[in-house]
C-alpha atoms as a PDB file:
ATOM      1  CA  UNK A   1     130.489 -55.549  54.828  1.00  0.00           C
ATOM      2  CA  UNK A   2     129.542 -56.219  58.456  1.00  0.00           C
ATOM      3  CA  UNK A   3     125.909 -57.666  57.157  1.00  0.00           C
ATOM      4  CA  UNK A   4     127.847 -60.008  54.067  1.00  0.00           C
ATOM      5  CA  UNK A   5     130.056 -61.306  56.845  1.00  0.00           C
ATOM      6  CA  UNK A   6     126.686 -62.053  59.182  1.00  0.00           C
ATOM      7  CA  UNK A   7     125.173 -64.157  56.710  1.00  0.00           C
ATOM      8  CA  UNK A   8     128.162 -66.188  55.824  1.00  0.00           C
ATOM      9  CA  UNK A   9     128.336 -67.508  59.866  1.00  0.00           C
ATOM     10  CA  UNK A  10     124.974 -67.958  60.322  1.00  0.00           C
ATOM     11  CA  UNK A  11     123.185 -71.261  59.311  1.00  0.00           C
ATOM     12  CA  UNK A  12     121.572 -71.764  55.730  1.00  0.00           C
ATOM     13  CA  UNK A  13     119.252 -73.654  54.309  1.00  0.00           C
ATOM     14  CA  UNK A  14     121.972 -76.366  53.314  1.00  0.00           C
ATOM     15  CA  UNK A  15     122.496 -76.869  57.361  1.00  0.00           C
ATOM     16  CA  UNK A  16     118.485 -76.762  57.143  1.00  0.00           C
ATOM     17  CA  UNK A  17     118.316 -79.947  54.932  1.00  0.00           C
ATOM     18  CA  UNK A  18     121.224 -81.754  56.176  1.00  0.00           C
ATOM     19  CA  UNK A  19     120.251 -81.965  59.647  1.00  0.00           C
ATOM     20  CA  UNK A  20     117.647 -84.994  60.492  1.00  0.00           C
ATOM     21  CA  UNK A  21     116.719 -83.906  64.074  1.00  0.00           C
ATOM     22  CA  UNK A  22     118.477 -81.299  64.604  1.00  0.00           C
ATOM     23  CA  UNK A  23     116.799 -77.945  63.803  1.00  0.00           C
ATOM     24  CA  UNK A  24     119.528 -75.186  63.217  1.00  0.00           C
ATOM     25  CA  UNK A  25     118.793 -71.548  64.163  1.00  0.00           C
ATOM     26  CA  UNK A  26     118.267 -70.676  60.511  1.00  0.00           C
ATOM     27  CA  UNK A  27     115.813 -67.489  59.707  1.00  0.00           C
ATOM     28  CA  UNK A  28     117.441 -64.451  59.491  1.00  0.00           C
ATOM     29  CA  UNK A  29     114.858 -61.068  60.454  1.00  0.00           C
ATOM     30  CA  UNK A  30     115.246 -58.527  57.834  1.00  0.00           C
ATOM     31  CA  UNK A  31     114.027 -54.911  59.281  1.00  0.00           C
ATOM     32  CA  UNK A  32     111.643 -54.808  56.646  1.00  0.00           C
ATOM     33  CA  UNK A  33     109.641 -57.567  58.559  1.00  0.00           C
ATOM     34  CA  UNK A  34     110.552 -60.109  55.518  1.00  0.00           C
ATOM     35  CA  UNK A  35     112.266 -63.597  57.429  1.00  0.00           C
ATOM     36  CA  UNK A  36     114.403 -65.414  55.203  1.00  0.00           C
ATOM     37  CA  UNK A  37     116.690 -68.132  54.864  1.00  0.00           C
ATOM     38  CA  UNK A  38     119.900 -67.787  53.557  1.00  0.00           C
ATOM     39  CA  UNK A  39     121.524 -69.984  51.168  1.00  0.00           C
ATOM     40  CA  UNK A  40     125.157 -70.590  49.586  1.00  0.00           C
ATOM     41  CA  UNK A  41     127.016 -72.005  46.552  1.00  0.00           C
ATOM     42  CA  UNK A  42     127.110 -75.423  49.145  1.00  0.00           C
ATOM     43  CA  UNK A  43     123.454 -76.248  48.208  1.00  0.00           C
ATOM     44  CA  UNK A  44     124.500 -77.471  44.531  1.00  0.00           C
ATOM     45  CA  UNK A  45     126.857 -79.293  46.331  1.00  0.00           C
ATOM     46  CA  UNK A  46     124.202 -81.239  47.811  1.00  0.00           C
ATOM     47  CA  UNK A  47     122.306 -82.107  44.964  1.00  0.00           C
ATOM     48  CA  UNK A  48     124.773 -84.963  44.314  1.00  0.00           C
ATOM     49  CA  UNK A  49     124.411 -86.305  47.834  1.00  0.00           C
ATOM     50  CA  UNK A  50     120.691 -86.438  47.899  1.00  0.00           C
ATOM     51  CA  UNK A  51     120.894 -88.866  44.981  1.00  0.00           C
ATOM     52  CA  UNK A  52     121.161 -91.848  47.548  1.00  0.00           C
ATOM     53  CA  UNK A  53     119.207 -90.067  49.904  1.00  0.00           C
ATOM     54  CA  UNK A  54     115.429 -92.632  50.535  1.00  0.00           C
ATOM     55  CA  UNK A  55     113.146 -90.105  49.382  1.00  0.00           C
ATOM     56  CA  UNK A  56     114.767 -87.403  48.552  1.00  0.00           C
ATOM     57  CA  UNK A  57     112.316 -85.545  46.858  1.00  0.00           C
ATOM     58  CA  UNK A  58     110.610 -84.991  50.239  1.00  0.00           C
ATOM     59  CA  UNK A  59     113.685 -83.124  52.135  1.00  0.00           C
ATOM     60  CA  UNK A  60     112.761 -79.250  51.352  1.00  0.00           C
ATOM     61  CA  UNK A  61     108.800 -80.454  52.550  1.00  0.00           C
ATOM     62  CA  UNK A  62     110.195 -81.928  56.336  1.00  0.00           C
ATOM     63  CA  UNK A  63     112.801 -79.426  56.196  1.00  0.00           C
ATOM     64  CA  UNK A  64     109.935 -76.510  56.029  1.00  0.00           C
ATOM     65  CA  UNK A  65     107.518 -78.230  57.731  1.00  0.00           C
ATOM     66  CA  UNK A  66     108.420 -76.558  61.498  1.00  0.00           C
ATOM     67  CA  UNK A  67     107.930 -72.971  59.742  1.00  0.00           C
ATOM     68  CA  UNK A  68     104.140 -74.300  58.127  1.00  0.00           C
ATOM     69  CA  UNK A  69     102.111 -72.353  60.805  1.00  0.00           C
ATOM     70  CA  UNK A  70     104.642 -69.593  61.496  1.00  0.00           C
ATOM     71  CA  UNK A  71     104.472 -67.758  57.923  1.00  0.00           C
ATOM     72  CA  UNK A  72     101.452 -67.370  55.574  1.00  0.00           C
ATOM     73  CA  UNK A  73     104.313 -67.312  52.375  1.00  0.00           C
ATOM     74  CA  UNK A  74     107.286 -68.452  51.987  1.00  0.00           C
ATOM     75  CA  UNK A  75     108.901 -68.455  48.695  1.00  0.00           C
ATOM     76  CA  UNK A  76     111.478 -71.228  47.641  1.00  0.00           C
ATOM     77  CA  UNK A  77     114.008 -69.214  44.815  1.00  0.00           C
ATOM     78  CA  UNK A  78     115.125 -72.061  42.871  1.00  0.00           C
ATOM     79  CA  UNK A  79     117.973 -72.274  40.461  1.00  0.00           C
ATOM     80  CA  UNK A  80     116.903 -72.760  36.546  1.00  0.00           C
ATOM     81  CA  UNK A  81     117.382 -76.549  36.360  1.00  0.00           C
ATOM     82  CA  UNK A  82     115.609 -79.429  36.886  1.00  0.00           C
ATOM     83  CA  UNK A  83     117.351 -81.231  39.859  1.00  0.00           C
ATOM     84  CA  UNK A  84     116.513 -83.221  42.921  1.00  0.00           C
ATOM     85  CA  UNK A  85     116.394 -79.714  45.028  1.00  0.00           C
ATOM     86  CA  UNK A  86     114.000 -78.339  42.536  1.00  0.00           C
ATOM     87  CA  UNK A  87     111.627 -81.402  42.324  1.00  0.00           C
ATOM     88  CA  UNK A  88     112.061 -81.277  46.352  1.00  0.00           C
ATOM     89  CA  UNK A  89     110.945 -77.544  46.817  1.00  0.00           C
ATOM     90  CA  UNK A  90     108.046 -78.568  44.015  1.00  0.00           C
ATOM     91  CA  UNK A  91     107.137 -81.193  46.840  1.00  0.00           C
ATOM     92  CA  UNK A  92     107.133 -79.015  49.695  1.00  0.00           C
ATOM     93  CA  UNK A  93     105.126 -76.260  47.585  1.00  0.00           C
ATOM     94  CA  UNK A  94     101.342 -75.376  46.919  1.00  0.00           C
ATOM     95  CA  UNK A  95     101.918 -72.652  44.375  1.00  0.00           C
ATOM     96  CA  UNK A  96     104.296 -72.040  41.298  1.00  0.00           C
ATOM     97  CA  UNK A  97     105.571 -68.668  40.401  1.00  0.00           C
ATOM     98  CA  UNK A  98     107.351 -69.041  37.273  1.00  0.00           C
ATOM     99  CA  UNK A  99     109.884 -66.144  36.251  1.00  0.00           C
ATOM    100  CA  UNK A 100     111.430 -66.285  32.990  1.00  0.00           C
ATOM    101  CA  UNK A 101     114.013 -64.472  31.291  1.00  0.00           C
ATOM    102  CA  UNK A 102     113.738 -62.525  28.050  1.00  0.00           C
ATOM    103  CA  UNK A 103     115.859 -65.007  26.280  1.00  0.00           C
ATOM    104  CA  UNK A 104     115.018 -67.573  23.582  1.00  0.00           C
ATOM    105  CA  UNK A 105     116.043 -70.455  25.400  1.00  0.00           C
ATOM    106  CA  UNK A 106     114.292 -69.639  28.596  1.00  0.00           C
ATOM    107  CA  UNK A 107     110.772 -70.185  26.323  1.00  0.00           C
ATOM    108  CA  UNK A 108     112.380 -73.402  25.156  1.00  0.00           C
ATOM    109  CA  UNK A 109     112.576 -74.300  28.970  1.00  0.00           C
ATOM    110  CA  UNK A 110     109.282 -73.279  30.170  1.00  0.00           C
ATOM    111  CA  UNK A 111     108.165 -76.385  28.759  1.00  0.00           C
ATOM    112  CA  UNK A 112     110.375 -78.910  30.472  1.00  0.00           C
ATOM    113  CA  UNK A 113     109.220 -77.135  33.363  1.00  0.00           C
ATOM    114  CA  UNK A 114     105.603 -77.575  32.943  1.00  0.00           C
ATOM    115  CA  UNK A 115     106.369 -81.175  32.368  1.00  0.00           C
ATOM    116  CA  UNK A 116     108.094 -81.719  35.643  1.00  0.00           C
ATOM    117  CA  UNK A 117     105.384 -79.187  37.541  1.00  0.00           C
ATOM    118  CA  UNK A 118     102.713 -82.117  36.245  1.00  0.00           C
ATOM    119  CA  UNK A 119     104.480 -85.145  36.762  1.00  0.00           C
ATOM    120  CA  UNK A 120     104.861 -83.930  40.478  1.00  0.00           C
ATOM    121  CA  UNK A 121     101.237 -82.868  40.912  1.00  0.00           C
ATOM    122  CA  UNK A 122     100.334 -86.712  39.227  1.00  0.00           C
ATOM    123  CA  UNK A 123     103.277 -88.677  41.494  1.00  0.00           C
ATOM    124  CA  UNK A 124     103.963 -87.162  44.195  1.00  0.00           C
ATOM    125  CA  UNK A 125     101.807 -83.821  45.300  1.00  0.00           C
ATOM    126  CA  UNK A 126      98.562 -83.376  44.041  1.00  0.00           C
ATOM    127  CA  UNK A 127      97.716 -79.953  45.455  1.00  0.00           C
ATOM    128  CA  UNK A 128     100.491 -78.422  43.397  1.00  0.00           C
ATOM    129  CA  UNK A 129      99.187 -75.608  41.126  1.00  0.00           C
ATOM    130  CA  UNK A 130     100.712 -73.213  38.796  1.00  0.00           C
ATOM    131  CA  UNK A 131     100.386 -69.625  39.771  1.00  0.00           C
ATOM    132  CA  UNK A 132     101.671 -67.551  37.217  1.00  0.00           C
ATOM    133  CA  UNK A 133     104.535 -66.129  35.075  1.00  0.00           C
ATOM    134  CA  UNK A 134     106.539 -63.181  36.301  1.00  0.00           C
ATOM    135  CA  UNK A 135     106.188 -61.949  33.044  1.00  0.00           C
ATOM    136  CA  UNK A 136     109.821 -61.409  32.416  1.00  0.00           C
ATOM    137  CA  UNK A 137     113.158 -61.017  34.176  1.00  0.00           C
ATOM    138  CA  UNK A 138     116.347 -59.156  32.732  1.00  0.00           C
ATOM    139  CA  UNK A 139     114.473 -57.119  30.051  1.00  0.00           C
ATOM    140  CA  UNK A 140     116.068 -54.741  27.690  1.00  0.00           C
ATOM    141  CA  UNK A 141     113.263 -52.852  26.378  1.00  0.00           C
ATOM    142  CA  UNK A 142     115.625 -51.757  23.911  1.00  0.00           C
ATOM    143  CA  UNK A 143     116.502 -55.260  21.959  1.00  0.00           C
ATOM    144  CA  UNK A 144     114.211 -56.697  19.765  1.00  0.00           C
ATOM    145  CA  UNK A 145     114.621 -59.910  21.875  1.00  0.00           C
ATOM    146  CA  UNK A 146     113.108 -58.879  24.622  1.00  0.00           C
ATOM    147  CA  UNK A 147     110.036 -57.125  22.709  1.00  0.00           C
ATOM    148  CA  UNK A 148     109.861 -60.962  20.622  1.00  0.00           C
ATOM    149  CA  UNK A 149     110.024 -62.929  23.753  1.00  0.00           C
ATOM    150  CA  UNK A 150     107.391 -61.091  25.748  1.00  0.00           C
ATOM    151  CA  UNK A 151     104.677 -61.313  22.586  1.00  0.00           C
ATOM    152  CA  UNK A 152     106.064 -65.310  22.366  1.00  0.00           C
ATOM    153  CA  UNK A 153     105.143 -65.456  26.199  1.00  0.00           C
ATOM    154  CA  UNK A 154     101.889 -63.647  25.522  1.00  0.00           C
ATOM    155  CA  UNK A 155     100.769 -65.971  22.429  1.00  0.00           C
ATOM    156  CA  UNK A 156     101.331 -69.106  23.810  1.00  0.00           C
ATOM    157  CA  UNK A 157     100.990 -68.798  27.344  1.00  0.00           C
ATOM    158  CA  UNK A 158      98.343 -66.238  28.045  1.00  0.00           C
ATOM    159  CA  UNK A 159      95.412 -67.743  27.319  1.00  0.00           C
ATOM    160  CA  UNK A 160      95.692 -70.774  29.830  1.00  0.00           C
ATOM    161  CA  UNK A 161      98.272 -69.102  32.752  1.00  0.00           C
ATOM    162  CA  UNK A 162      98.181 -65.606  34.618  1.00  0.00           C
ATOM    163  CA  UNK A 163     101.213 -63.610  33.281  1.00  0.00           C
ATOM    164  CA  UNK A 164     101.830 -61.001  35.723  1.00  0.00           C
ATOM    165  CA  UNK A 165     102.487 -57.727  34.165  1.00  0.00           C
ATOM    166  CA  UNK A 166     106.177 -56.337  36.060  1.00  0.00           C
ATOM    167  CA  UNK A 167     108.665 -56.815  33.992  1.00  0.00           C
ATOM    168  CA  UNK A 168     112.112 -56.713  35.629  1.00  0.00           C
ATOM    169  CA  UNK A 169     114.858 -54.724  33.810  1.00  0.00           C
ATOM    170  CA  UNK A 170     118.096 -56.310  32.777  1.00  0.00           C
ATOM    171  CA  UNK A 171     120.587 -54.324  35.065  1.00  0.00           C
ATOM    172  CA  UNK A 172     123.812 -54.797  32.765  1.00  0.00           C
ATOM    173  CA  UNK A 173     121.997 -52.707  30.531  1.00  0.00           C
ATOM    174  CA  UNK A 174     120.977 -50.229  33.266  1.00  0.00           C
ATOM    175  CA  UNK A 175     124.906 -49.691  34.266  1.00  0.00           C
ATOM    176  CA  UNK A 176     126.082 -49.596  31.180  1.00  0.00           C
ATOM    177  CA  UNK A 177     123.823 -46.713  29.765  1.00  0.00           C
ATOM    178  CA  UNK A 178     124.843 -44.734  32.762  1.00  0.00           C
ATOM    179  CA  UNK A 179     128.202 -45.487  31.988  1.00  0.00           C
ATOM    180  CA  UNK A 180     127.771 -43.915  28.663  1.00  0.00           C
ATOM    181  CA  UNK A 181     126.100 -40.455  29.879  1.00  0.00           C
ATOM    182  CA  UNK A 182     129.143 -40.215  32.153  1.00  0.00           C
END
């Protein structure tokens, strides 16, 4: 409780992006030597205000750019859409890891993503490469689904992208088979 409570005071990447000269005290130090910056529901708030914003696809690139010689990673976890804050962290980034969910329409949106991943490396940042595919998030081994959407993945993605071999169980169905042993 105390550590939930921790996060919500301290600053977050929205304060990150919204501030133009001033830079907030924003990385948190996880014990497991991992830094990380926290975020909040507030972030899809801004999304609508960066539409007016003059070049607003840069914002996530100045907003990391202090932290450039500090870290030799840093990950950007972006929500599944398309939107200004996703194009922006595309900007600021050198490398895409792609995870996708054992789902049918998660294939069907691999696609706009690869569109958008090119149009940035042609407009905007030409060092922009994909890395991979996580090969899948929220499996359930046990669903025909998941078993289809993995050989989909494989078939039309394999041959031209690295598709990283973890697969990340779906914990709903984790909980609920303990539920039913108990």
């Amino acid at each position: 409780m105390m550590a939930a409570k921790t996060v919500q005071q301290s600053a977050t990447l929205l304060n990150l992006l919204s501030s133009a000269r001033i830079r907030p005290k924003v990385v948190l130090h996880h014990e497991e030597k991992v830094d990380f910056i926290p975020s909040d529901i507030g972030l899809s708030d801004m999304e609508v205000s960066l539409v007016t914003v003059m070049a607003h696809e840069r914002v996530m690139e100045q907003a990391l750019e202090p932290f450039k010689d500090k870290y030799d990673y840093c990950l950007i976890d972006c929500m599944p859409s398309l939107g200004i804050i996703t194009v922006a962290s595309l900007v600021a980034a050198d490398r895409v890891l792609i995870p996708v969910q054992a789902q049918h329409f998660a294939l069907k949106g691999l696609v706009s993503l690869f569109k958008s991943v090119n149009q940035v490396k042609l407009r905007i940042n030409p060092r922009l490469d994909i890395d991979g595919i996580v090969h899948l998030t929220m499996v359930d081994k046990r669903t025909n689904l998941s078993k289809d959407v993995c050989a989909a993945l494989r078939s039309a993605y394999g041959h031209a992208l690295k598709i990283y071999r973890a697969e990340i169980p779906c914990q709903y169905a984790h909980g609920r088979e303990r539920r039913q042993h108990t």
